[in-house]
Structures are given as C-alpha cells and as structure tokens.
PDB file of N, CA and C in Angstrom:
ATOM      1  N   UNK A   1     239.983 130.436  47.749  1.00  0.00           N
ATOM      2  CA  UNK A   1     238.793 131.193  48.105  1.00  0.00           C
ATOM      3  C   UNK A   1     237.967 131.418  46.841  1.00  0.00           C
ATOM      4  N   UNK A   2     236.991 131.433  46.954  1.00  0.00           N
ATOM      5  CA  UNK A   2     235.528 131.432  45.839  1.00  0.00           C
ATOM      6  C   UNK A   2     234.876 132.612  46.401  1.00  0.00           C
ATOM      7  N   UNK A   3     233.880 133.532  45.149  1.00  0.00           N
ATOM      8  CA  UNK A   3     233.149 134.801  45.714  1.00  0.00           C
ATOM      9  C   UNK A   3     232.004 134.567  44.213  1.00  0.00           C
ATOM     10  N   UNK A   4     230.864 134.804  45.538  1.00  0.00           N
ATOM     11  CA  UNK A   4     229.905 134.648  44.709  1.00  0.00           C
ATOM     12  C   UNK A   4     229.030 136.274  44.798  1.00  0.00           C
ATOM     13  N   UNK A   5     228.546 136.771  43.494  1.00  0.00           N
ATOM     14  CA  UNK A   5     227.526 137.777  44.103  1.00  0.00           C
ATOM     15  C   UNK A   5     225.600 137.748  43.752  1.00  0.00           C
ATOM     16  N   UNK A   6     225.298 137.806  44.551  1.00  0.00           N
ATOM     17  CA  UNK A   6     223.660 137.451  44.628  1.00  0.00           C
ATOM     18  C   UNK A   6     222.890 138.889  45.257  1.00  0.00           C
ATOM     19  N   UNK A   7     221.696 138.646  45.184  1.00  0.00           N
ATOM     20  CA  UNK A   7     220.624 139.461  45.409  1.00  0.00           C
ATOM     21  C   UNK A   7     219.812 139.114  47.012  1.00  0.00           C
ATOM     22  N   UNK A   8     220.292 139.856  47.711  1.00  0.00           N
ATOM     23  CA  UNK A   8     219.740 139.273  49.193  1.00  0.00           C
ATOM     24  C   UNK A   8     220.239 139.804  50.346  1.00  0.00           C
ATOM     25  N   UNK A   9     219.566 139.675  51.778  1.00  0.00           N
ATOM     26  CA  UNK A   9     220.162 140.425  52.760  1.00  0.00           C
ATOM     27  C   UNK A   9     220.945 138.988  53.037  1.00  0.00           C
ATOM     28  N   UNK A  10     221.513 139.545  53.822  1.00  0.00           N
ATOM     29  CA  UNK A  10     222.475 138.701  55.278  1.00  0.00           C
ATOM     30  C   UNK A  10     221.822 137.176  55.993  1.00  0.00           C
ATOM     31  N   UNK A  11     220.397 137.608  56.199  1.00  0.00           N
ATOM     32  CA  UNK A  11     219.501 136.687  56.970  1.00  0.00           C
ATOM     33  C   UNK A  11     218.615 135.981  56.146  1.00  0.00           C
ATOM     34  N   UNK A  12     219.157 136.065  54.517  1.00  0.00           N
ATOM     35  CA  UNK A  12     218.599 135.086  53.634  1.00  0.00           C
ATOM     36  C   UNK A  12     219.298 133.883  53.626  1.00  0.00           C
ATOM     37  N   UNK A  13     218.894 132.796  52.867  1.00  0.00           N
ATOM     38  CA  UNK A  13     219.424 131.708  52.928  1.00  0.00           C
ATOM     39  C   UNK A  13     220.197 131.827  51.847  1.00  0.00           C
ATOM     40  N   UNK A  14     221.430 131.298  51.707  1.00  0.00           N
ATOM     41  CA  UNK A  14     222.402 131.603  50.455  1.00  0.00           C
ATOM     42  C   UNK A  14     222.065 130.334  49.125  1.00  0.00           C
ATOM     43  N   UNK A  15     221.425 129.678  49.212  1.00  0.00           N
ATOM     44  CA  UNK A  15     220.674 128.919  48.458  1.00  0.00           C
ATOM     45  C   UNK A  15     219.507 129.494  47.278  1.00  0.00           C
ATOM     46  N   UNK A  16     218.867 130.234  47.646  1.00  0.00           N
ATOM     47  CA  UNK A  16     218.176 130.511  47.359  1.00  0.00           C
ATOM     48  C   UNK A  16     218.117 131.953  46.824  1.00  0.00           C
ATOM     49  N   UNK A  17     218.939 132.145  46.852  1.00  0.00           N
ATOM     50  CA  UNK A  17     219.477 134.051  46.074  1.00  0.00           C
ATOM     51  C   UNK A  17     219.687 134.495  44.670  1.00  0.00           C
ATOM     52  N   UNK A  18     219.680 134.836  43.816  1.00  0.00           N
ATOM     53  CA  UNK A  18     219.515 134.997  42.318  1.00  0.00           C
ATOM     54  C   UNK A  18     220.903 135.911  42.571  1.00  0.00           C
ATOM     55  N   UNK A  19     221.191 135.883  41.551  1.00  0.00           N
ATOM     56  CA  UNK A  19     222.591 136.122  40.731  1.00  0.00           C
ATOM     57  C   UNK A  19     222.524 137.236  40.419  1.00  0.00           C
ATOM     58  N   UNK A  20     223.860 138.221  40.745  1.00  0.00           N
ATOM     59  CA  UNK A  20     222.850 139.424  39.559  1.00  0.00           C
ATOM     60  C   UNK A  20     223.799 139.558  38.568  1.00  0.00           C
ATOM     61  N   UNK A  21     223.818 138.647  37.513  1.00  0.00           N
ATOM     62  CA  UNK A  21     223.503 138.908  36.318  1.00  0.00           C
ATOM     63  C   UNK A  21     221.699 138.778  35.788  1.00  0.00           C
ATOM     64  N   UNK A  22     221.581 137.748  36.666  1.00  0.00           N
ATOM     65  CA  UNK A  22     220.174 137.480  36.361  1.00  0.00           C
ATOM     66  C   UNK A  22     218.998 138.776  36.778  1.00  0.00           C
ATOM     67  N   UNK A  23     219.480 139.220  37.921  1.00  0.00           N
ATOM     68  CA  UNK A  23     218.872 140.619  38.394  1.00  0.00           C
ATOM     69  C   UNK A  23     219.195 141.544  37.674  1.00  0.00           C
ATOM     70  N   UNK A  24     219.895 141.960  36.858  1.00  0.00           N
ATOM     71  CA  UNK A  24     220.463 142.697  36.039  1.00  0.00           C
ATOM     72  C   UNK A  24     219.566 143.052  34.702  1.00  0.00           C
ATOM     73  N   UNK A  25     219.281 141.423  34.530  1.00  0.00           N
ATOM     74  CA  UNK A  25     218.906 141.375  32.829  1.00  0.00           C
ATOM     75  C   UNK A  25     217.255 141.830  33.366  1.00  0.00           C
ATOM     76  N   UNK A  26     216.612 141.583  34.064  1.00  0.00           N
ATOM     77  CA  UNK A  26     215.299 141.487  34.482  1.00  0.00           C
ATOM     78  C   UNK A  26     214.961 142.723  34.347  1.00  0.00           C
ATOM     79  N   UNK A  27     216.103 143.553  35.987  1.00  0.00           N
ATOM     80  CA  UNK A  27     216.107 145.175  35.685  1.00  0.00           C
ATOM     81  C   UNK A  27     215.720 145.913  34.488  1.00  0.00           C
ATOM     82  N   UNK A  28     216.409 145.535  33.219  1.00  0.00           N
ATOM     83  CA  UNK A  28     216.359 145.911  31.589  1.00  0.00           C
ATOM     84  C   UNK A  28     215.780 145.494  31.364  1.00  0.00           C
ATOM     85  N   UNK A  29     214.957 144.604  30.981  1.00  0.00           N
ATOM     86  CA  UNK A  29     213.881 143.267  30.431  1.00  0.00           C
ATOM     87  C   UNK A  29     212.469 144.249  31.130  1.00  0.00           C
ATOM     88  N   UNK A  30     212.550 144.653  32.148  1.00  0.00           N
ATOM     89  CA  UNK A  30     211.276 145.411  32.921  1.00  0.00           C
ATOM     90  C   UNK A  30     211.380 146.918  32.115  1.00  0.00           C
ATOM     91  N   UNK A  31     212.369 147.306  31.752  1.00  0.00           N
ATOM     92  CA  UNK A  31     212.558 148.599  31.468  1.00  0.00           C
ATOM     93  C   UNK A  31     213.241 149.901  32.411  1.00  0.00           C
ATOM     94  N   UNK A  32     213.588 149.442  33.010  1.00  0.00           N
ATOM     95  CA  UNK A  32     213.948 150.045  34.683  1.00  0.00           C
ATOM     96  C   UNK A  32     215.177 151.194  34.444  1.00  0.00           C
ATOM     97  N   UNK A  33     215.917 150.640  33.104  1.00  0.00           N
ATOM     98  CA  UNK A  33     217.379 151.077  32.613  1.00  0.00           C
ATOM     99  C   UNK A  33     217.497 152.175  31.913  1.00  0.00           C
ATOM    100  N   UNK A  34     217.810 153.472  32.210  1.00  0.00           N
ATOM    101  CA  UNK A  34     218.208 154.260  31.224  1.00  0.00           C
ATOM    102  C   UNK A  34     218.677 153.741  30.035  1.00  0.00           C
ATOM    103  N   UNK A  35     218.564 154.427  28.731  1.00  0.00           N
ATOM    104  CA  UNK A  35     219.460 153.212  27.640  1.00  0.00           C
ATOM    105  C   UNK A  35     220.788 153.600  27.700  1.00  0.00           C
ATOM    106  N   UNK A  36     221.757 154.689  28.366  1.00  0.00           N
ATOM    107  CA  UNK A  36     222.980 154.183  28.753  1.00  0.00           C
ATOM    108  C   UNK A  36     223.171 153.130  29.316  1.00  0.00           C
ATOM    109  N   UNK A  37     222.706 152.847  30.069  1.00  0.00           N
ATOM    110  CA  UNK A  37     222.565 151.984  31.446  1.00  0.00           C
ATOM    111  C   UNK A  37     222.447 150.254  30.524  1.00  0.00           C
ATOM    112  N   UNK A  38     221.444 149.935  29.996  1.00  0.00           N
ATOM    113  CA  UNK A  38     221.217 148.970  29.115  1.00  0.00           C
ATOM    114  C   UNK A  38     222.421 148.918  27.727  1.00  0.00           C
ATOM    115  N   UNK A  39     222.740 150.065  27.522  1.00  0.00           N
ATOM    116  CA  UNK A  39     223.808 149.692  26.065  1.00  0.00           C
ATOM    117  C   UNK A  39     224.750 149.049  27.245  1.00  0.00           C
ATOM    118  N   UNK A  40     225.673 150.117  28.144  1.00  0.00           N
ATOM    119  CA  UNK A  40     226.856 149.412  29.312  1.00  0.00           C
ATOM    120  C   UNK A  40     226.488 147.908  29.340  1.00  0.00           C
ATOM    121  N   UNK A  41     225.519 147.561  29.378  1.00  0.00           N
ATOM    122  CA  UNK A  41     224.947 146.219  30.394  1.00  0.00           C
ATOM    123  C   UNK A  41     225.267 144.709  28.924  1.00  0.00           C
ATOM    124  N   UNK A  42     224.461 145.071  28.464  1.00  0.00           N
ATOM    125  CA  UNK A  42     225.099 144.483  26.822  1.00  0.00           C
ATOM    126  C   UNK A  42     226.392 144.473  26.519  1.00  0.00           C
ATOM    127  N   UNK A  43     227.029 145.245  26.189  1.00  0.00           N
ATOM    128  CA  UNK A  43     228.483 145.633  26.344  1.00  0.00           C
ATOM    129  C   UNK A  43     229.307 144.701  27.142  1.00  0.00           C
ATOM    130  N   UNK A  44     229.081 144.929  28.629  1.00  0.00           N
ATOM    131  CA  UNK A  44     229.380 144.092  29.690  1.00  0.00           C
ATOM    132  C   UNK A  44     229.385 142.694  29.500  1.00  0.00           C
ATOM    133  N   UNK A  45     227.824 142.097  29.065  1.00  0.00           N
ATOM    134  CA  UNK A  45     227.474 141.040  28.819  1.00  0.00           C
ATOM    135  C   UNK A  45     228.523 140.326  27.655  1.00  0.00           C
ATOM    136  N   UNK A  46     228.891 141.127  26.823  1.00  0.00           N
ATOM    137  CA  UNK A  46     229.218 140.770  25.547  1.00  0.00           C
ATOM    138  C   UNK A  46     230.808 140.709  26.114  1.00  0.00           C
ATOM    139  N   UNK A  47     231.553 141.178  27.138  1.00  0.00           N
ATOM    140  CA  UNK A  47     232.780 140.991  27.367  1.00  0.00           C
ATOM    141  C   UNK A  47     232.657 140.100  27.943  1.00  0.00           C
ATOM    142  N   UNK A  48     232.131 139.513  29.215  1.00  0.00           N
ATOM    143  CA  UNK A  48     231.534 138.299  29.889  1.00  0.00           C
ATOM    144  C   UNK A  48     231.634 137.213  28.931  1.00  0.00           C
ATOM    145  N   UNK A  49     230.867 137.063  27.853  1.00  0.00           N
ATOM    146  CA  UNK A  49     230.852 135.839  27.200  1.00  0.00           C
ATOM    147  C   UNK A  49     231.749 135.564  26.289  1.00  0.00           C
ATOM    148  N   UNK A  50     232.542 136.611  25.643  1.00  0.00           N
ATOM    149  CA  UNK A  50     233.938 136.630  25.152  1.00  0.00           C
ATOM    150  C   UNK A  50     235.124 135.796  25.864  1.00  0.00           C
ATOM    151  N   UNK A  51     234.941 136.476  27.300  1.00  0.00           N
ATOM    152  CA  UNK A  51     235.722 136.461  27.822  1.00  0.00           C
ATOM    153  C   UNK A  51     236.013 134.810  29.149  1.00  0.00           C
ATOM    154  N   UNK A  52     235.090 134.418  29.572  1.00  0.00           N
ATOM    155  CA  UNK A  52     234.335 133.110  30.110  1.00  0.00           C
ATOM    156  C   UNK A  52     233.947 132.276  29.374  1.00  0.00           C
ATOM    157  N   UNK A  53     234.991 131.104  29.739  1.00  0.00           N
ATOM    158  CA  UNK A  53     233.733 130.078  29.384  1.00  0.00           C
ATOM    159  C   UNK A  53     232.573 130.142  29.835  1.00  0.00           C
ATOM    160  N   UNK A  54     231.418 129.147  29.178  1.00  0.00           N
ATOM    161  CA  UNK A  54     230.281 128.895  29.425  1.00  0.00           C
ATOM    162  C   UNK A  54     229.881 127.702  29.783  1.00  0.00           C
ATOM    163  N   UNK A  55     229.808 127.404  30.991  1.00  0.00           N
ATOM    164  CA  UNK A  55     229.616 126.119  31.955  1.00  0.00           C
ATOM    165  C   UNK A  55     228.618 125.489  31.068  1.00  0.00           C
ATOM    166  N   UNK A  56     228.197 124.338  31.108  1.00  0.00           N
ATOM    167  CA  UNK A  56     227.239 123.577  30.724  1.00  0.00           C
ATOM    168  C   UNK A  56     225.895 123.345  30.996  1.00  0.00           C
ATOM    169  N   UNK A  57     225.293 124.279  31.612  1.00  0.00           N
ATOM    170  CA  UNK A  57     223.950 124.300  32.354  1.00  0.00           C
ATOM    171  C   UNK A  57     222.769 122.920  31.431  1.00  0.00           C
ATOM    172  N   UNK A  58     222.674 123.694  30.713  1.00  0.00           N
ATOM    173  CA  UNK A  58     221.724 123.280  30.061  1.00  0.00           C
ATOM    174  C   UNK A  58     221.548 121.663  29.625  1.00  0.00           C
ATOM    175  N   UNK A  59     222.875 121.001  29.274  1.00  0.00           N
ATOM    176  CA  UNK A  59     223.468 119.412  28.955  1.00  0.00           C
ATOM    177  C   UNK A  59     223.583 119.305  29.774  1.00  0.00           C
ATOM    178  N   UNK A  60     223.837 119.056  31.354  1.00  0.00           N
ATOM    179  CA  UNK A  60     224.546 118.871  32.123  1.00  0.00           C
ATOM    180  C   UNK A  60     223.364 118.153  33.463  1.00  0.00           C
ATOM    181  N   UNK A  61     222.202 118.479  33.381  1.00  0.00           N
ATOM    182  CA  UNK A  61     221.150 117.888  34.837  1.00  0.00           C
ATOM    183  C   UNK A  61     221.778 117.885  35.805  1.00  0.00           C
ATOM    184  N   UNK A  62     222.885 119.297  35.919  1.00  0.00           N
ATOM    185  CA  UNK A  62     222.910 119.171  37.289  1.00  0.00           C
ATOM    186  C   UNK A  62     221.691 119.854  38.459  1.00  0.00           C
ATOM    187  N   UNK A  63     220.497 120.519  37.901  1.00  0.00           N
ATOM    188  CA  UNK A  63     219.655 120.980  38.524  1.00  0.00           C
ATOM    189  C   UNK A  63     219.419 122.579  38.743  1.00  0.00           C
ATOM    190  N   UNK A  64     218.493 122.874  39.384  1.00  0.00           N
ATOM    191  CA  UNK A  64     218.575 124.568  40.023  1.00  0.00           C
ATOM    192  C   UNK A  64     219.400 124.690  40.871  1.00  0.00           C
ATOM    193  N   UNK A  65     220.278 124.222  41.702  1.00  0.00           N
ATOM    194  CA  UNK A  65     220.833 124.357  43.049  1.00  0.00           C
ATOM    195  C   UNK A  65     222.042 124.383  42.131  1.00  0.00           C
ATOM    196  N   UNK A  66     222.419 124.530  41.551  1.00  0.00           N
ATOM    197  CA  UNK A  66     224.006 124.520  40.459  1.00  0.00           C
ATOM    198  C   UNK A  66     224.168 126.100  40.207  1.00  0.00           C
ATOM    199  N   UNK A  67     225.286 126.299  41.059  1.00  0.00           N
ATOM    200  CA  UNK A  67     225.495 127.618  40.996  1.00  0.00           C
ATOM    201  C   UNK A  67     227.257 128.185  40.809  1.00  0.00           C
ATOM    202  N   UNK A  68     227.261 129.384  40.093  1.00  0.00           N
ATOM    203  CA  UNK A  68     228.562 129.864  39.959  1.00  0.00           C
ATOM    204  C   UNK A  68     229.315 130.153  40.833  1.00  0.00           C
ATOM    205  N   UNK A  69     230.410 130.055  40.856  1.00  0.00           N
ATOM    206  CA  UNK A  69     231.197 131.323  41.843  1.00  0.00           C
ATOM    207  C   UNK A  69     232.807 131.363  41.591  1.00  0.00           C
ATOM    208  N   UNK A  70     233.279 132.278  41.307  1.00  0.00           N
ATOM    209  CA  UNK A  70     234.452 132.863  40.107  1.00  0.00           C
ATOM    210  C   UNK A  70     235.601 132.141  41.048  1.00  0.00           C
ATOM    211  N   UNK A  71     236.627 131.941  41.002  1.00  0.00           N
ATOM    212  CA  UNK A  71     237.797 132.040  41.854  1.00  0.00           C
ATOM    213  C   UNK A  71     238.483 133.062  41.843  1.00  0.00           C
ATOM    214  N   UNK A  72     239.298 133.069  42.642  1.00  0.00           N
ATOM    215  CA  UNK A  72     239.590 134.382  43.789  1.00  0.00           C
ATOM    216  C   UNK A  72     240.524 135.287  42.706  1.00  0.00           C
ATOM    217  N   UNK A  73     241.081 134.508  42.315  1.00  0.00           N
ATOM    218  CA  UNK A  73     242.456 135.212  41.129  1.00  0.00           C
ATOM    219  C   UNK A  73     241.352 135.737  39.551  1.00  0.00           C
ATOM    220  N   UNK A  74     240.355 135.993  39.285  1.00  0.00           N
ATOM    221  CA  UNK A  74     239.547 135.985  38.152  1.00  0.00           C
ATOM    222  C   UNK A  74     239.428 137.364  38.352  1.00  0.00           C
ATOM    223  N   UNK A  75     240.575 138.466  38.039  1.00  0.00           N
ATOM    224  CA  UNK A  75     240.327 139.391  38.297  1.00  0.00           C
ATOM    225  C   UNK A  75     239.518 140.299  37.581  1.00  0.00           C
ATOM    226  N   UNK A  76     239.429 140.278  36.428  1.00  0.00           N
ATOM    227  CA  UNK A  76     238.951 140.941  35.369  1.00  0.00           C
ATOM    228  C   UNK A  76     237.463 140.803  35.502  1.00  0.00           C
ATOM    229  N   UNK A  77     237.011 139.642  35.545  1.00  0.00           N
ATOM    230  CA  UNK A  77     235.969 138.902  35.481  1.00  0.00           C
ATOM    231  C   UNK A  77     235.371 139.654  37.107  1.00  0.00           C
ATOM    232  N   UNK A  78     236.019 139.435  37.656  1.00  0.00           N
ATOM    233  CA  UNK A  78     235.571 140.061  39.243  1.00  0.00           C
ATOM    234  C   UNK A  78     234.995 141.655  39.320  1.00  0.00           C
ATOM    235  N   UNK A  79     236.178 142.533  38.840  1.00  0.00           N
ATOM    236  CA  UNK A  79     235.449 143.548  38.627  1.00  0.00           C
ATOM    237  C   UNK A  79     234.633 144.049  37.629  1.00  0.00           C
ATOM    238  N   UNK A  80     234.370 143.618  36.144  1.00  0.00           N
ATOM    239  CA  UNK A  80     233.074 143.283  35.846  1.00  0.00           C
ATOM    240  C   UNK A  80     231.840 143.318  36.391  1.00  0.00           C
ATOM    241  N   UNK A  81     231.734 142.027  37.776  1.00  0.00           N
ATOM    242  CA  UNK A  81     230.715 141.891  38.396  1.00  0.00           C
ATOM    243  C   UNK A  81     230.693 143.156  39.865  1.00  0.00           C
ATOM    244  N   UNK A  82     231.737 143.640  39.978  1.00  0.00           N
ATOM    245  CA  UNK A  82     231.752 144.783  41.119  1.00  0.00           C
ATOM    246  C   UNK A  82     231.030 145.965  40.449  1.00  0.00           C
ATOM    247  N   UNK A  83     231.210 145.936  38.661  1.00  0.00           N
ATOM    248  CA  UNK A  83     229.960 147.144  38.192  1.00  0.00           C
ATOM    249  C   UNK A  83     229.282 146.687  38.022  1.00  0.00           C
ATOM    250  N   UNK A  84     228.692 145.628  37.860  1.00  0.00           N
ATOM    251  CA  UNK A  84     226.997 145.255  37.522  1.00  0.00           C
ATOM    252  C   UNK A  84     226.448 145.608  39.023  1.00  0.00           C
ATOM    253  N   UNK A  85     227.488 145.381  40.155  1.00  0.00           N
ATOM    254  CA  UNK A  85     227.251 145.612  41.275  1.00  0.00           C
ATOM    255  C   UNK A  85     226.396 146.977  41.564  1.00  0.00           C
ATOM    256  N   UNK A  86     227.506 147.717  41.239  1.00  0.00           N
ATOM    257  CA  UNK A  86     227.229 149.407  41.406  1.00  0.00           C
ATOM    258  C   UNK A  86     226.055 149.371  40.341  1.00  0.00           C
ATOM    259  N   UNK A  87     225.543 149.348  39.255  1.00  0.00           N
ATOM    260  CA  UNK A  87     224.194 149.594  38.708  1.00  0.00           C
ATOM    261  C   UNK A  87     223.494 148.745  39.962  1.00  0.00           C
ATOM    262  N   UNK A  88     223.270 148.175  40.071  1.00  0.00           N
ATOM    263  CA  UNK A  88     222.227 147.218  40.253  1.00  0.00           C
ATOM    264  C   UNK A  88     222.042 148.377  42.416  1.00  0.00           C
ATOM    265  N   UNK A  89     222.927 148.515  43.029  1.00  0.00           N
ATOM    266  CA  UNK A  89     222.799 149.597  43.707  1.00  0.00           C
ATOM    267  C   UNK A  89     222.235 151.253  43.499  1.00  0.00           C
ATOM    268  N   UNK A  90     222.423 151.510  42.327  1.00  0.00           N
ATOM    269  CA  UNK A  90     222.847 152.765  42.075  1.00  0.00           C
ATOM    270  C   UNK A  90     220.202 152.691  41.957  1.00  0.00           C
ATOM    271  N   UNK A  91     219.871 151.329  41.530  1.00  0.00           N
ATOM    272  CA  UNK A  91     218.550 150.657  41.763  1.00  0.00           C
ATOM    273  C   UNK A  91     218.470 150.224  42.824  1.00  0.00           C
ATOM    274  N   UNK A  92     218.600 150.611  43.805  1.00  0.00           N
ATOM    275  CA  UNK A  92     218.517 150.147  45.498  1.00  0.00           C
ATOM    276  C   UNK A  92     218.322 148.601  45.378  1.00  0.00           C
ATOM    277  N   UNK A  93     219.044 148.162  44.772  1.00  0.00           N
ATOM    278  CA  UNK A  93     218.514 146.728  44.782  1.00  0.00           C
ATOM    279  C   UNK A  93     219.707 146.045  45.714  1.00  0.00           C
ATOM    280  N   UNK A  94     219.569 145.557  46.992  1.00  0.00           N
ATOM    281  CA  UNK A  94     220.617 144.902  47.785  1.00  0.00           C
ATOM    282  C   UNK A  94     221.415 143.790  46.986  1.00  0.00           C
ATOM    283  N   UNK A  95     222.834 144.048  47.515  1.00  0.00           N
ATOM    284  CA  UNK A  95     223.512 143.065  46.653  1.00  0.00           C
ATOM    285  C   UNK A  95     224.536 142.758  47.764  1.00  0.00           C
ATOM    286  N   UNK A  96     225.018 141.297  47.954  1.00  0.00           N
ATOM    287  CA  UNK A  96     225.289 140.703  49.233  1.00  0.00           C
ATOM    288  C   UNK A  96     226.512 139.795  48.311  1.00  0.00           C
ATOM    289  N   UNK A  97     227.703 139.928  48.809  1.00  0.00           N
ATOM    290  CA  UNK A  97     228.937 139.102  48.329  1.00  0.00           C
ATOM    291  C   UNK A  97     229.310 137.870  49.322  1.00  0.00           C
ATOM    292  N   UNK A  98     229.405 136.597  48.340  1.00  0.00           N
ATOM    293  CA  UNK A  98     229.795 135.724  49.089  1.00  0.00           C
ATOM    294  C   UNK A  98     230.770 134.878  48.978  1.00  0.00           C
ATOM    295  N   UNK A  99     231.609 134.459  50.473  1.00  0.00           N
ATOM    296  CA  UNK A  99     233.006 133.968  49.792  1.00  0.00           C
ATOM    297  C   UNK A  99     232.843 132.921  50.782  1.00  0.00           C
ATOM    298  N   UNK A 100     233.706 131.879  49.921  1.00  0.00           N
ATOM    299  CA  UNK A 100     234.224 130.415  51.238  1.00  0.00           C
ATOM    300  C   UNK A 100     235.446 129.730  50.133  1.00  0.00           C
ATOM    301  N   UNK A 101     235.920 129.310  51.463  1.00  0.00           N
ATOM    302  CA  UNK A 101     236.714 128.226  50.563  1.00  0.00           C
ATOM    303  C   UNK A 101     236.251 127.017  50.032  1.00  0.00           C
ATOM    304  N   UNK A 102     235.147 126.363  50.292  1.00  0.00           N
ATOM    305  CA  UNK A 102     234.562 125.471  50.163  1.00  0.00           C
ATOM    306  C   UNK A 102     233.015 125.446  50.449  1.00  0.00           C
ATOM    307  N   UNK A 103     232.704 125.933  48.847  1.00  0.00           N
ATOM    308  CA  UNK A 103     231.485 126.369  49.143  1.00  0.00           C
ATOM    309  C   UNK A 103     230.350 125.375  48.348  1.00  0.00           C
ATOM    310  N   UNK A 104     230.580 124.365  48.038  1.00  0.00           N
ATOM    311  CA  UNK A 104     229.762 123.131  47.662  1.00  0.00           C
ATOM    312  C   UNK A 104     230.574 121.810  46.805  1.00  0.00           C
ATOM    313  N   UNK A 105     229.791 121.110  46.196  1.00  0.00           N
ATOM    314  CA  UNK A 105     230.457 119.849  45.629  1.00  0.00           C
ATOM    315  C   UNK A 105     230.785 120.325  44.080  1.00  0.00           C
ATOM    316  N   UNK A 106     231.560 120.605  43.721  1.00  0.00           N
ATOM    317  CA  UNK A 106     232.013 121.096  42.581  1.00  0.00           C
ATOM    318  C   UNK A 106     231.501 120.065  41.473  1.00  0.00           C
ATOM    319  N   UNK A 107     230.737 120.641  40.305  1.00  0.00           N
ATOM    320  CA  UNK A 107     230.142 120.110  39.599  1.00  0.00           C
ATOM    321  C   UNK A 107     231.100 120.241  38.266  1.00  0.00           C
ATOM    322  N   UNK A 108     231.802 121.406  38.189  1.00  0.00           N
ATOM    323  CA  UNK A 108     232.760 122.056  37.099  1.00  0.00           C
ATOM    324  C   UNK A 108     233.488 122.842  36.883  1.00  0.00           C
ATOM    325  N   UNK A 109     234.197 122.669  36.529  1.00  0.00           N
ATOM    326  CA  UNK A 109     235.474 124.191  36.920  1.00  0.00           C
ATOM    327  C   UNK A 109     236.650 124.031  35.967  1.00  0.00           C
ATOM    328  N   UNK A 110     236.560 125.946  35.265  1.00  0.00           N
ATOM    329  CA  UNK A 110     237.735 126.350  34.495  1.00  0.00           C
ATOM    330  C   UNK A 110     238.056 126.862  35.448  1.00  0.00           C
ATOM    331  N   UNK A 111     239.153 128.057  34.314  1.00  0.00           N
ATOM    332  CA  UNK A 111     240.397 128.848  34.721  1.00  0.00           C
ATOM    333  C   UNK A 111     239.773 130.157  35.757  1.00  0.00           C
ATOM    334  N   UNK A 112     238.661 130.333  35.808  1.00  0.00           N
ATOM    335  CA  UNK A 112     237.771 131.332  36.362  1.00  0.00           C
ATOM    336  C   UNK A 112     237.070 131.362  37.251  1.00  0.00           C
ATOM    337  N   UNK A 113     236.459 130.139  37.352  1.00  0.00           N
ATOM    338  CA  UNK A 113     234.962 129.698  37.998  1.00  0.00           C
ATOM    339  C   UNK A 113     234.988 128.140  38.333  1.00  0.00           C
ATOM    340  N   UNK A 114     234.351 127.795  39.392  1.00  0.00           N
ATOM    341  CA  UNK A 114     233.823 126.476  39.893  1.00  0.00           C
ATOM    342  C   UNK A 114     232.204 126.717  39.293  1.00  0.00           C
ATOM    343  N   UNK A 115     231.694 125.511  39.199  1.00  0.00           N
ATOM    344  CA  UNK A 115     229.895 125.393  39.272  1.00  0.00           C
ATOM    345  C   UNK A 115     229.757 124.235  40.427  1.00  0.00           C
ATOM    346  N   UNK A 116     228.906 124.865  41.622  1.00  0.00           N
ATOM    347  CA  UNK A 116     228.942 123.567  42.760  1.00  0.00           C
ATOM    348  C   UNK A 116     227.506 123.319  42.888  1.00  0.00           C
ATOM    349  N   UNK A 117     227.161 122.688  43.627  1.00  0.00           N
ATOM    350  CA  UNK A 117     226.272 122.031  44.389  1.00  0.00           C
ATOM    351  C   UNK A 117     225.986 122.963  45.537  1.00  0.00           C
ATOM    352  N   UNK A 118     225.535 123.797  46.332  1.00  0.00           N
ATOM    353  CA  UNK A 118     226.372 124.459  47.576  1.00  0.00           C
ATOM    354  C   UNK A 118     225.769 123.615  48.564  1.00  0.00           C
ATOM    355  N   UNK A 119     226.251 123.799  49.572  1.00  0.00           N
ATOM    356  CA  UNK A 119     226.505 123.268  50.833  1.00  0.00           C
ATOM    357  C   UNK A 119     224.988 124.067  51.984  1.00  0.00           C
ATOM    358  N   UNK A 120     224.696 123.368  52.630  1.00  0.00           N
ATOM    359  CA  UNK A 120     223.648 124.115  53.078  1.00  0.00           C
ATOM    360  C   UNK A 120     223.845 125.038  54.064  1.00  0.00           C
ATOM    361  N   UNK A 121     225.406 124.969  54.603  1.00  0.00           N
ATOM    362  CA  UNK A 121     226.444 125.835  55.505  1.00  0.00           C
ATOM    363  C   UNK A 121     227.390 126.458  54.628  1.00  0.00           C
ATOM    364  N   UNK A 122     227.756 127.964  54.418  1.00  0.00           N
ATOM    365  CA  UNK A 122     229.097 128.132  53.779  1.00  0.00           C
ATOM    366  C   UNK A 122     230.228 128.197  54.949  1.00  0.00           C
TER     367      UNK A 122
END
C-alpha cells in the first residue's frame, strides 16, 4: 500500500492536486505563518531532507505528472507529513489522503517512497 497527501476535495481529480509540502512552502512564502509556525516548518523540512532521499526530478524528464507517494511502512516520514497536515488545517486549507496499492507506473523507488506516473484510476 502507497499514501499520498495532496491539497483537494474528494471530487477533484487526483492528478492534478499539489502536494502539501508544496502548499506548505507557499503558505510561508505568502506570509500566512506565524514565525513559530515557519521556524517548525524549516525544521521539519530540514528533517525531511536529512532524512529521505531525494528522487531525481530535475535529471530525470520524467515530466509534471511524476509524483510521490511514501510506502506504507515509512513511518517516521509519514507522521512528519500528518503535521504538515495539521498546520496546513489548523489554515483551513483541505487536505485529502491518498492510498492504493497500485497507484501508477513507477518511475523510482527507495526505502520510503515510489515516484510514479499515476494512473488515471486509483
């Protein structure tokens, strides 16, 4: 099982949903963040990239449709993203979790995470 978390209702298309880390940084980037709120978020960030590899986006042409999603056992890493969760709520900002077992054409994958292709059905 794979779990992805994005920015979106139910009756969005799961394609097309932003990440929230990416909703996250914007939140702060706009100014939106208490600076507790922004030091945590840095912090966070900075255990994240410690702690994860870093997929290949950038070398890689696999496109915009190339998206993360942790595997099921990535526990640490999981709840991490369950508090970016809670900020990013705590900003009424909807946040929608998504899981499949097979949730696109796998482009790359560590000990943590797949990067797929997704599927236009999960």
């Amino acid at each position: 099982m794979y779990i992805r978390f994005v920015i979106g209702s139910d009756g969005e298309d799961h394609r097309w949903l932003t990440g929230i880390i990416t909703e996250a940084r914007l939140l702060r980037d706009r100014g939106k963040l208490e600076q507790h709120q922004a030091i945590w978020l840095e912090e966070t960030y900075e255990w994240l990239n410690e702690h994860l590899p870093c997929p290949p986006f950038s070398k890689s042409g696999w496109g915009r449709e190339a998206v993360s999603w942790f595997k099921h056992d990535a526990k640490l890493p999981i709840r991490k993203m369950w508090e970016i969760v809670t900020l990013l709520q705590e900003h009424a900002i909807a946040v929608r979790v998504l899981r499949s077992r097979k949730p696109g054409k796998i482009l790359y994958e560590d000990d943590y995470q797949i990067v797929v292709k997704e599927w236009k059905r999960l």
